[in-house]
Protein backbone atom coordinates (compact mmCIF):
# COMPACT_ATOMS: atom_id res chain seq x y z
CA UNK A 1 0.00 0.00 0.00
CA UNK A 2 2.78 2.32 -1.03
CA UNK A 3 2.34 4.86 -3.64
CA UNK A 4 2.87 2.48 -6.20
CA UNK A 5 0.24 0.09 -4.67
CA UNK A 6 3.16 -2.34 -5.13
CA UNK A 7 2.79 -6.51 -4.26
CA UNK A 8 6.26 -6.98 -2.65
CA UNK A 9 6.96 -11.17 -2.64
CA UNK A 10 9.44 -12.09 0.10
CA UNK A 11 10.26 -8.92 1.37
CA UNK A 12 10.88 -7.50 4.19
CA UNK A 13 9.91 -4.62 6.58
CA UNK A 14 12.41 -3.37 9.32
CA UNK A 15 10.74 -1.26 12.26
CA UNK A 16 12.93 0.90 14.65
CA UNK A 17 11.87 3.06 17.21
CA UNK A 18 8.61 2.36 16.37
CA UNK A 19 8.54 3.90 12.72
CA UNK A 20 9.06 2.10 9.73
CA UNK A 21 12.43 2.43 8.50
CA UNK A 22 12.91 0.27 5.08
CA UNK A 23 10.68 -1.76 3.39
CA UNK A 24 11.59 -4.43 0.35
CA UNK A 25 13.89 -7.56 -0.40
CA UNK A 26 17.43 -8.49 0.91
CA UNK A 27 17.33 -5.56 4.22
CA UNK A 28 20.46 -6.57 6.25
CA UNK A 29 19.32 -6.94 9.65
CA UNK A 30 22.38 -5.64 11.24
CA UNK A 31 21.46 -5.16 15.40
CA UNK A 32 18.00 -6.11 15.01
CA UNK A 33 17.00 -7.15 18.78
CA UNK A 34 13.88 -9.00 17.50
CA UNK A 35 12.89 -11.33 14.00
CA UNK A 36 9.58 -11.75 13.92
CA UNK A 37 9.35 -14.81 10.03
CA UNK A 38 5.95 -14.57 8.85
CA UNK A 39 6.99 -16.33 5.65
CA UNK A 40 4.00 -17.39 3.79
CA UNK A 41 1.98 -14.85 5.13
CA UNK A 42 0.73 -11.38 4.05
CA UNK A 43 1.84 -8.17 5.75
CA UNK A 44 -0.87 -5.26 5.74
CA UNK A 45 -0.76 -2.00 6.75
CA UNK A 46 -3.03 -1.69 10.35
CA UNK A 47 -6.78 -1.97 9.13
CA UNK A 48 -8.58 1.26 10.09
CA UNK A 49 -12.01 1.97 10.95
CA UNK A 50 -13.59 5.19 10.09
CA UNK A 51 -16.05 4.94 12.11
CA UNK A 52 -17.42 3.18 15.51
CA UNK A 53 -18.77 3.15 18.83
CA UNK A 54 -17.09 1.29 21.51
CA UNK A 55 -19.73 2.42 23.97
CA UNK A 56 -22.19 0.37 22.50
CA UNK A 57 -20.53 -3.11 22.36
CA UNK A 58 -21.70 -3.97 25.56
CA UNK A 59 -25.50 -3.95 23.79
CA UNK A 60 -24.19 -6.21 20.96
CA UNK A 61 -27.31 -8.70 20.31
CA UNK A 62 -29.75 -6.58 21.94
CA UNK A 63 -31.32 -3.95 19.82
CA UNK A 64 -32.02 -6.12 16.57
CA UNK A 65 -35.32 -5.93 14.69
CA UNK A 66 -35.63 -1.92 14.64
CA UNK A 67 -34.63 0.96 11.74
CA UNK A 68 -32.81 3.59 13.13
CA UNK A 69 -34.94 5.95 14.60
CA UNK A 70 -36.72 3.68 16.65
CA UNK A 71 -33.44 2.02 17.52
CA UNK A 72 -31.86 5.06 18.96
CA UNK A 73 -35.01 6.05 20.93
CA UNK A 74 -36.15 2.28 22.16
CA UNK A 75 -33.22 0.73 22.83
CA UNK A 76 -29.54 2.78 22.33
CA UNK A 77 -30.39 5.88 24.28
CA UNK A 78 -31.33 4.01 27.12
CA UNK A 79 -28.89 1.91 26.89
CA UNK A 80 -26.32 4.24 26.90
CA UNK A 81 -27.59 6.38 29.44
CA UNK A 82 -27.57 3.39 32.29
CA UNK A 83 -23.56 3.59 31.58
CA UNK A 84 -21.12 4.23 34.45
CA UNK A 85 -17.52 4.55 34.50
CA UNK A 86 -17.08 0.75 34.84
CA UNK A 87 -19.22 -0.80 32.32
CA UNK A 88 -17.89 1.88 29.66
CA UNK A 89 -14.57 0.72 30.57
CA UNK A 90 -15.88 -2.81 30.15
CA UNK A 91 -17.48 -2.27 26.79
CA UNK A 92 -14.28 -0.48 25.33
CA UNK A 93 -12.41 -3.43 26.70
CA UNK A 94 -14.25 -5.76 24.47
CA UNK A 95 -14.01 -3.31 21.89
CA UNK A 96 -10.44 -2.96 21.18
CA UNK A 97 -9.89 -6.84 22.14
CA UNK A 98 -12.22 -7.32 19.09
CA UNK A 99 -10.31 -4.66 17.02
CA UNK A 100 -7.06 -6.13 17.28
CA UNK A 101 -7.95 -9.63 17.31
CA UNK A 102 -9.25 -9.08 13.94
CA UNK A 103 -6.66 -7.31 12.51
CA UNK A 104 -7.41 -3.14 13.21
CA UNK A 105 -5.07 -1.04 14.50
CA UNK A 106 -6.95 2.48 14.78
CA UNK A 107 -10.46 3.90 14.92
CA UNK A 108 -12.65 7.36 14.35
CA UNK A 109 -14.84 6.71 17.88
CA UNK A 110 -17.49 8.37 19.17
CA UNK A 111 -18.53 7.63 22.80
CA UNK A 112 -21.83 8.55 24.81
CA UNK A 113 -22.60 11.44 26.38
CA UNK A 114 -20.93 10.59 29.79
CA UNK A 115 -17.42 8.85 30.84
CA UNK A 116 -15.44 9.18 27.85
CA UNK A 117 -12.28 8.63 30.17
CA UNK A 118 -12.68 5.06 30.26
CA UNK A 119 -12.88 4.93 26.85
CA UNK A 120 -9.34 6.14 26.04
CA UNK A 121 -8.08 4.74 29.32
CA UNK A 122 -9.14 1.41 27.69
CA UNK A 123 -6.96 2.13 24.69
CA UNK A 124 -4.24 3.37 26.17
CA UNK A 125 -3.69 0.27 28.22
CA UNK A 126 -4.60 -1.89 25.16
CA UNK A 127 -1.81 0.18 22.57
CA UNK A 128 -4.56 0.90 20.61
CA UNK A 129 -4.61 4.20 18.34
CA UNK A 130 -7.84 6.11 18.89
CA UNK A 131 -9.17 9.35 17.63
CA UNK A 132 -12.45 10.03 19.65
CA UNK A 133 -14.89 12.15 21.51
CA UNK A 134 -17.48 12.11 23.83
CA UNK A 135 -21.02 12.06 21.66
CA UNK A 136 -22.47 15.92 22.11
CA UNK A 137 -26.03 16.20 22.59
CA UNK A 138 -27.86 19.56 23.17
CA UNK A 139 -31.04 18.86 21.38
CA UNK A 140 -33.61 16.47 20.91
CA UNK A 141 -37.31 16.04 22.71
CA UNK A 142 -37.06 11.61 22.83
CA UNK A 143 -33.32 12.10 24.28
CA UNK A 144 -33.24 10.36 27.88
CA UNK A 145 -32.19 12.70 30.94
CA UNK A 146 -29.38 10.83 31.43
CA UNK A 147 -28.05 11.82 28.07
CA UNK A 148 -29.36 15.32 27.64
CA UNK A 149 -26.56 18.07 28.30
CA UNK A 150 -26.77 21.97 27.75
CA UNK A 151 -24.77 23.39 24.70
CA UNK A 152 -22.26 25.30 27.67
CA UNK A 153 -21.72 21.83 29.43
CA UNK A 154 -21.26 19.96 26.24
CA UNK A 155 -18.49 22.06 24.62
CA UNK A 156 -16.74 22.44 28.16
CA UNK A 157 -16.74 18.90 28.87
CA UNK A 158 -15.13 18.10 25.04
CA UNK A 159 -12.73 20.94 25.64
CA UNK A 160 -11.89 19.17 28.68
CA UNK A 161 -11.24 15.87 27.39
CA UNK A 162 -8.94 17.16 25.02
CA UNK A 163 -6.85 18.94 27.18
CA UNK A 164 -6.50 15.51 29.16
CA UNK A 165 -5.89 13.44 26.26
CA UNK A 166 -5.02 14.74 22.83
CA UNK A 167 -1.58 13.69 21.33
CA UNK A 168 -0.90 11.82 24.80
CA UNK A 169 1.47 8.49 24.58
CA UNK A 170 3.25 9.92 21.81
CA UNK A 171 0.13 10.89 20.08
CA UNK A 172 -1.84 7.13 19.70
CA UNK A 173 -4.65 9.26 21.68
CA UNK A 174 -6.07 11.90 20.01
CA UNK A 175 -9.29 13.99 20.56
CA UNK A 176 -12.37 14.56 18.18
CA UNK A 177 -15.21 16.85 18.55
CA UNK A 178 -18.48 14.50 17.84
CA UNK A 179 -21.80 16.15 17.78
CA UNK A 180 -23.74 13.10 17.37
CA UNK A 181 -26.23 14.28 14.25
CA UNK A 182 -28.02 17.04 13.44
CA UNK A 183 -31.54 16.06 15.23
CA UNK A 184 -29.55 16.38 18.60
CA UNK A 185 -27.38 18.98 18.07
CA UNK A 186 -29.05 22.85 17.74
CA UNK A 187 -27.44 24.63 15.47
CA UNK A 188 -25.51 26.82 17.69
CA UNK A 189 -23.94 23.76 19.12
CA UNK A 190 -22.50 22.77 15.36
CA UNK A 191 -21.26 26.67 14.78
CA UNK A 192 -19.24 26.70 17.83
CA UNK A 193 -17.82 22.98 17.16
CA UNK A 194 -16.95 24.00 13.79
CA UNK A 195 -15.06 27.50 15.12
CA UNK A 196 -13.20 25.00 17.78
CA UNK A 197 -12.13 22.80 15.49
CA UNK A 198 -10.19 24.74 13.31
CA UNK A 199 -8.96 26.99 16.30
CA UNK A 200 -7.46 23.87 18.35
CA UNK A 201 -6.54 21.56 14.89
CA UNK A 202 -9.25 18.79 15.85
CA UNK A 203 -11.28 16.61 14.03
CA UNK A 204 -14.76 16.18 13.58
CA UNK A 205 -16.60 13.16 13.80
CA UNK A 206 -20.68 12.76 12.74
CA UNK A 207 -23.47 10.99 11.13
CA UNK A 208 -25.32 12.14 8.11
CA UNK A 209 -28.00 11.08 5.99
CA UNK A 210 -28.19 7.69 7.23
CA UNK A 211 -31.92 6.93 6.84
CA UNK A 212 -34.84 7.79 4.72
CA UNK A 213 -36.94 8.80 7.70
CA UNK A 214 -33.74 10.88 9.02
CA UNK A 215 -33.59 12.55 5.96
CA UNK A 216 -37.30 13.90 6.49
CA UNK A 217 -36.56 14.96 9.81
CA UNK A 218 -33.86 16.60 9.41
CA UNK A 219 -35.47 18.68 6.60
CA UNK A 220 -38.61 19.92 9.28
CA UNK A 221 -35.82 20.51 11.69
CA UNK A 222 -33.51 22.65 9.66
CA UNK A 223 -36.61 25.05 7.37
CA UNK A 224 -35.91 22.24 4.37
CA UNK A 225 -32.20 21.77 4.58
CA UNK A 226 -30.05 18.03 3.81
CA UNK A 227 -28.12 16.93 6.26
CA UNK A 228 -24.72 18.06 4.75
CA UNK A 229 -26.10 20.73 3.22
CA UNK A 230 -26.96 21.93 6.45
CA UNK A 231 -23.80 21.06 8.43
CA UNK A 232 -21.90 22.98 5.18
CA UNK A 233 -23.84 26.00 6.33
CA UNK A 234 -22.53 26.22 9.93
CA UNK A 235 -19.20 24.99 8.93
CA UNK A 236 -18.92 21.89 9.30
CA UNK A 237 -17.45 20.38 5.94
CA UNK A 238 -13.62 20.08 4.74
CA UNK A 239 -10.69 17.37 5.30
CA UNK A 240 -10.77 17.51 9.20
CA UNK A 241 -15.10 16.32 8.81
CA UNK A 242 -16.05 12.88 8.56
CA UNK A 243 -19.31 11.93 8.21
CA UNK A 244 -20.44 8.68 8.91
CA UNK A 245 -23.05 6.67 5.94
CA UNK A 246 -24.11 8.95 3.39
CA UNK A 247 -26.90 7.08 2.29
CA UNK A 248 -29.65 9.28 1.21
CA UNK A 249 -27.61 12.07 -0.50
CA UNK A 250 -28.95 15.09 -2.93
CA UNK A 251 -26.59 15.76 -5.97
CA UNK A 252 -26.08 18.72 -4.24
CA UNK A 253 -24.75 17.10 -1.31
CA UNK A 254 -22.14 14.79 -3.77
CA UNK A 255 -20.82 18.02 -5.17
CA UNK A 256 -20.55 19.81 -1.33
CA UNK A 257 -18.62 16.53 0.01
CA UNK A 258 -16.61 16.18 -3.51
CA UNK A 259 -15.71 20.49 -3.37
CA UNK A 260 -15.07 20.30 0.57
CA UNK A 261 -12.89 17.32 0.29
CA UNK A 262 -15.14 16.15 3.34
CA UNK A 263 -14.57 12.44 4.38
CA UNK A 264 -17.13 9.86 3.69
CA UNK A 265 -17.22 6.37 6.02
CA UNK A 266 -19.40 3.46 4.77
CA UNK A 267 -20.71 1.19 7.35
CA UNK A 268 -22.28 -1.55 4.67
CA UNK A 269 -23.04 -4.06 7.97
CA UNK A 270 -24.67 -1.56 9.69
CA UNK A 271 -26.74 0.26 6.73
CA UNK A 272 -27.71 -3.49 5.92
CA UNK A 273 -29.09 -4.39 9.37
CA UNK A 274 -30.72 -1.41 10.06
CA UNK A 275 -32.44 -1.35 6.52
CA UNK A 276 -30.54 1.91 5.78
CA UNK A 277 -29.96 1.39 2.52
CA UNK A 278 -27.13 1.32 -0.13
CA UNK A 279 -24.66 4.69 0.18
CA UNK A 280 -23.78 5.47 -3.43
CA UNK A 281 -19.75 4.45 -2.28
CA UNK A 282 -18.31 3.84 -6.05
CA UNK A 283 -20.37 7.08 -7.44
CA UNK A 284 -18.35 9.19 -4.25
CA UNK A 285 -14.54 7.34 -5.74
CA UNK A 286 -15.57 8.38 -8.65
CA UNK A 287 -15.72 11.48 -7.73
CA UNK A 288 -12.81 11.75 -5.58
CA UNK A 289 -14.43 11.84 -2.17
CA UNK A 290 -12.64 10.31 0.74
CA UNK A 291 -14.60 6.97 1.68
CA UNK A 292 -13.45 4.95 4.39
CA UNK A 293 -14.97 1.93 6.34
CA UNK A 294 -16.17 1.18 9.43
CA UNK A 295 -18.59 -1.08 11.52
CA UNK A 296 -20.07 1.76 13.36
CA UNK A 297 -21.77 -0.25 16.57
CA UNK A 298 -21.57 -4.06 17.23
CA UNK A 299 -25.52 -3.49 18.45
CA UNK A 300 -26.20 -2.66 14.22
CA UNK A 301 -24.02 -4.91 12.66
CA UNK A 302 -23.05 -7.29 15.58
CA UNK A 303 -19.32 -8.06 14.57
CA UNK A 304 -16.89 -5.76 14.55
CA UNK A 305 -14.63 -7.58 12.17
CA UNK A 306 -13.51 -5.23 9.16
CA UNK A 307 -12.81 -7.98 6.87
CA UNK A 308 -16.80 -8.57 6.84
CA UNK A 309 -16.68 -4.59 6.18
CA UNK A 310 -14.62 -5.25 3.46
CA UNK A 311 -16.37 -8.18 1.63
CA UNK A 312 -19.67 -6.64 2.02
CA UNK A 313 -18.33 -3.10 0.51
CA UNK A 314 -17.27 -5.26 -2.47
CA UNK A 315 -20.35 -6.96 -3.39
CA UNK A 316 -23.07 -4.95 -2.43
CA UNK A 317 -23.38 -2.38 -4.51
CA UNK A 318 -22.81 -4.90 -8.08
CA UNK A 319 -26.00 -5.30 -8.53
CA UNK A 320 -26.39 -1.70 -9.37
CA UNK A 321 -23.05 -0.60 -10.68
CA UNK A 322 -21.24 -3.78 -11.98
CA UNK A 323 -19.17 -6.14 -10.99
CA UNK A 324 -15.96 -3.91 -11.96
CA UNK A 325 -16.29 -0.96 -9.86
CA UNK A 326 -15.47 -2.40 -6.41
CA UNK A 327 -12.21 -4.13 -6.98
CA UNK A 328 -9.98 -5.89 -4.51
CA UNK A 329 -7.59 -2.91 -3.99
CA UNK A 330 -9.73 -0.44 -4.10
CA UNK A 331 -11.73 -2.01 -0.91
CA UNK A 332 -8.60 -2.16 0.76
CA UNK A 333 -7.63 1.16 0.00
CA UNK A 334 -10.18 2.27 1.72
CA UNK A 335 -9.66 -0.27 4.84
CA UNK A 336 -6.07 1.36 4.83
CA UNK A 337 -5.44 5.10 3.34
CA UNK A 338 -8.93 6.38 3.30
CA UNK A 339 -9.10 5.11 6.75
CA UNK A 340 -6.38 7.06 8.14
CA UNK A 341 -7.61 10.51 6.17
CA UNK A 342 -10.80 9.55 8.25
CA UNK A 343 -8.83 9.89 11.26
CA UNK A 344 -6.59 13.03 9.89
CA UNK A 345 -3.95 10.48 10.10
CA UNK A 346 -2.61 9.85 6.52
CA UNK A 347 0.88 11.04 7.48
CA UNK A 348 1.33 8.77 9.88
CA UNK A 349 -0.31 5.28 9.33
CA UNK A 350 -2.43 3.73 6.39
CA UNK A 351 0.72 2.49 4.29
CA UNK A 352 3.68 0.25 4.53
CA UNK A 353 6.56 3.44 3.70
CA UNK A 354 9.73 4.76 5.36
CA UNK A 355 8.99 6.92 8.49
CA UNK A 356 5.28 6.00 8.97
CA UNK A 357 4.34 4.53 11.84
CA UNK A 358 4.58 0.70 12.20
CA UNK A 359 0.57 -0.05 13.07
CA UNK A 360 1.11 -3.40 10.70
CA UNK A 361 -1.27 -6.21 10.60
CA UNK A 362 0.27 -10.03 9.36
CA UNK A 363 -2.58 -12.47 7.94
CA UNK A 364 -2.48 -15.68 6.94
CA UNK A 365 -4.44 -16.64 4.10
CA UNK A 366 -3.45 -20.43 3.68
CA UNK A 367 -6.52 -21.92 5.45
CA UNK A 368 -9.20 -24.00 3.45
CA UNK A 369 -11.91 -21.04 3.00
CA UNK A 370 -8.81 -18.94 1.22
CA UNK A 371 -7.44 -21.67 -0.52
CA UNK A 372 -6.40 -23.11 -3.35
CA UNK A 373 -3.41 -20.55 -3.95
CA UNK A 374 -4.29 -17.63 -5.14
CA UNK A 375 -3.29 -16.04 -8.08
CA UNK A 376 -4.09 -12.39 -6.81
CA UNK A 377 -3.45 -12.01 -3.12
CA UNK A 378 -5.78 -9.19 -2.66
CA UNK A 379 -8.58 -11.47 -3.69
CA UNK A 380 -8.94 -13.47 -0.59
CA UNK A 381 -8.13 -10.57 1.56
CA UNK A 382 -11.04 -8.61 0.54
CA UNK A 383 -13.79 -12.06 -0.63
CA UNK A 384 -12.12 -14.49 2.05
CA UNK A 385 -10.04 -13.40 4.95
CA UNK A 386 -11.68 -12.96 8.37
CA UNK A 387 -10.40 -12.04 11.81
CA UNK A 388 -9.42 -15.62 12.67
CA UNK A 389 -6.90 -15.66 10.08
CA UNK A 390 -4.98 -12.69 11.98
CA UNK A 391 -1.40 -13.74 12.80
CA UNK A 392 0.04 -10.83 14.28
CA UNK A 393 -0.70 -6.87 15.09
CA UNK A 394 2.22 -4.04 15.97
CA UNK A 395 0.96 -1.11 16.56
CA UNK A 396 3.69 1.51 16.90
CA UNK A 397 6.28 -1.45 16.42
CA UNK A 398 5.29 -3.11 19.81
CA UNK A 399 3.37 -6.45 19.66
CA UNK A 400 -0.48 -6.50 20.48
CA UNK A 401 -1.32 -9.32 19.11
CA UNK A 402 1.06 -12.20 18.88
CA UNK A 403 0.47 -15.75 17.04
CA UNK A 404 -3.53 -15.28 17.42
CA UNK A 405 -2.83 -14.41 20.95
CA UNK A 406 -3.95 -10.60 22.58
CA UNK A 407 -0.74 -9.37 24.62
CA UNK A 408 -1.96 -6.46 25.96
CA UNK A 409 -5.68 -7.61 27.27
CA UNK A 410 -6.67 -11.02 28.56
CA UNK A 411 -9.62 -12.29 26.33
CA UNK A 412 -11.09 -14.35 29.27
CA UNK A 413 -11.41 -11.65 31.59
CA UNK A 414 -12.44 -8.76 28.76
CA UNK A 415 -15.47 -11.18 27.94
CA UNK A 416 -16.24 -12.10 31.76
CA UNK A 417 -16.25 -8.54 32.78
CA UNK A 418 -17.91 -7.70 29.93
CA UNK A 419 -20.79 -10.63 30.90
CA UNK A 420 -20.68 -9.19 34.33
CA UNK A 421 -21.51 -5.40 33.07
CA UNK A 422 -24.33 -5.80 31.04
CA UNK A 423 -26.05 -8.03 33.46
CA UNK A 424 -25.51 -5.19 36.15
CA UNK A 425 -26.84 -2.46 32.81
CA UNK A 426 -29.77 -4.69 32.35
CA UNK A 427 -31.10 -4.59 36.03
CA UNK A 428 -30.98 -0.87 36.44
CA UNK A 429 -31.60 0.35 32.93
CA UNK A 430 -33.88 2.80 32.34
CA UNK A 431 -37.75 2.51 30.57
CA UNK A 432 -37.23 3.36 26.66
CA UNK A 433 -37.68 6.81 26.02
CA UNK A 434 -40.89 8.21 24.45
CA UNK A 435 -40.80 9.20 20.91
CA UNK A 436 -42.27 12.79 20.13
């Protein structure tokens, strides 16, 4: 995944001080503390998602059946507004074990309302590169109380979060404003995000257009305005904005995201189980947008494993555009590169180059569902790899996942406290919100 988009066979990459310092055939290893042979395997840039919310995989399993309305206000909401400190901890826990287990290295994240410490506590433990924020929500009339905030409270408690945590541990944790979506945000909310993101150099991180009915509601809300069209007007568009789905987008709202150089993330698992619909992802390439990928919430898509992200972003949208437009590399371009512009991040990670960082993900495509040998090794990565076929994961050069095995979390005790959390949620949550 170099500029080239080059297929290196029996190479080599050499990592020091936790950048990548040469990559290709016949490196001398001279007073290299560490050989790690993956012969026969592939090595992969870190898999990124654009998109996610690890304060919702505690619910995975337990919100299915509803579109997305009605699953925010019915089950999500109230969900998320019986977390404390402990069971967010818990749910990013399981999370990040997921992530790297199945091959990711870095996410776009956007938390609840409350206790977004735990969240990048859980990654800094774990190694994990995250870009989040605490979900802001000023607005809404079927928003529980124990999500509501006022606009004042919201900005000072982001503001706050990012003093404590942006570009901490050498920068893996970084901090994203993330106004949740335009029915809970008023508009003065979205002005003064936009104005504070450019003044502090921060990302934004938000849903648009993800559902039909959205759409319509969003249009009473804002005198007849799209969603991007309307988060254009207050300033929120450009290369620091990503925007989660995209389904249900005017022409109008194509050219804004193609002109802006806004960046797009598909969720196909998610826009699939919530009955979303199909984002027009090959029409955006075409026109130069940004798209990257992500699984958004294990309670809309239930697995958090990008390699499903990646299969079903290659097949989903033939049907309508061809069997040609969604090739191989350019799904995993967008697993990769487009991922890390999603996070602001291309300088760093999404490519195996001199002086990026080493996030780099080893797979091993020699089991039966991948075999015989291929002729094209993107082909199984993209149609038949899954998280099981994950050797190893560096991120920043330093070993979190070794031989199948997590280093930095302990799998049985993620899951068991995990077990233990949502048992204690389900006990104390509160009654689904009304709708109005």
């Amino acid at each position: 995944m170099n500029r080239e988009r080059e297929v290196l066979v029996e190479a080599d990459v050499l990592v020091q001080d936790g950048r990548i310092a040469k990559v290709g055939r016949g490196i001398k290893p001279r007073g290299t503390r560490r050989v790690v042979d993956v012969t026969g395997k592939v090595v992969l840039p870190g898999l990124i998602h654009g998109h996610l919310h690890a304060c919702q995989t505690l619910f995975r399993g337990r919100a299915d059946g509803l579109e997305l309305l009605d699953w925010l206000r019915e089950r999500i909401w109230p969900f998320e507004a019986s977390h404390d400190a402990a069971s967010m901890r818990a749910s990013a826990d399981l999370t990040f074990a997921e992530l790297i287990r199945s091959g990711s290295t870095a996410a776009l994240d956007m938390g609840s309302v409350y206790h977004y410490d735990a969240v990048f506590e859980s990654a800094r433990d774990a190694g994990f590169r995250l870009v989040g924020g605490k979900a802001m929500m000023d607005a809404g009339a079927s928003v529980p109380a124990g999500l509501r905030e006022s606009t004042e409270d919201s900005l000072r408690e982001s503001l706050a979060l990012k003093d404590r945590w942006h570009g901490t541990h050498d920068g893996r944790l970084r901090y994203a404003f993330a106004p949740r979506f335009v029915l809970s945000c008023t508009p003065e909310l979205l002005r003064e995000v936009a104005r504070l993101a450019k003044e502090h150099g921060l990302r934004i991180h938000t849903h648009a257009s993800e559902n039909a009915k959205e759409t319509d509601a969003v249009r009473a809300y804002t005198g007849g305005e799209d969603n991007v069209a309307f988060f254009h007007t207050v300033g929120m568009s450009g290369p620091h904005v990503t925007m989660a789905h995209c389904v249900w987008l005017s022409q109008e709202e194509q050219d804004i995201l193609r002109d802006t150089r806004t960046v797009v993330c598909h969720c196909p698992g998610s826009n699939l189980k919530l009955a979303s619909g199909y984002a027009k992802v090959p029409e955006l390439l075409d026109a130069g947008v940004t798209v990257a990928l992500g699984a958004d919430g294990a309670p809309c898509n239930n697995t958090l494993d990008i390699f499903n992200e990646m299969r079903l972003a290659a097949v989903m949208h033939n049907p309508r555009v061809g069997p040609c437009a969604m090739t191989p590399m350019r799904v995993l371009e967008m697993a990769t590169l487009h991922g890390a512009r999603a996070l602001g991040l291309e300088d760093e990670v999404g490519s195996l180059e001199p002086g990026k960082r080493a996030d780099i993900t080893v797979v091993d495509i020699s089991g039966l569902h991948a075999g015989p040998t291929p002729e094209d090794v993107l082909v199984p990565l993209v149609h038949s790899a899954r998280a099981s076929d994950v050797a190893h994961v560096f991120i920043d050069g330093q070993p979190v996942l070794r031989d199948g095995v997590l280093t930095t979390l302990d799998a049985a005790s993620v899951l068991a406290n995990a077990n233990a959390n949502v048992e204690r949620i389900l006990k104390r949550r509160p009654k689904k919100a009304r709708t109005g």
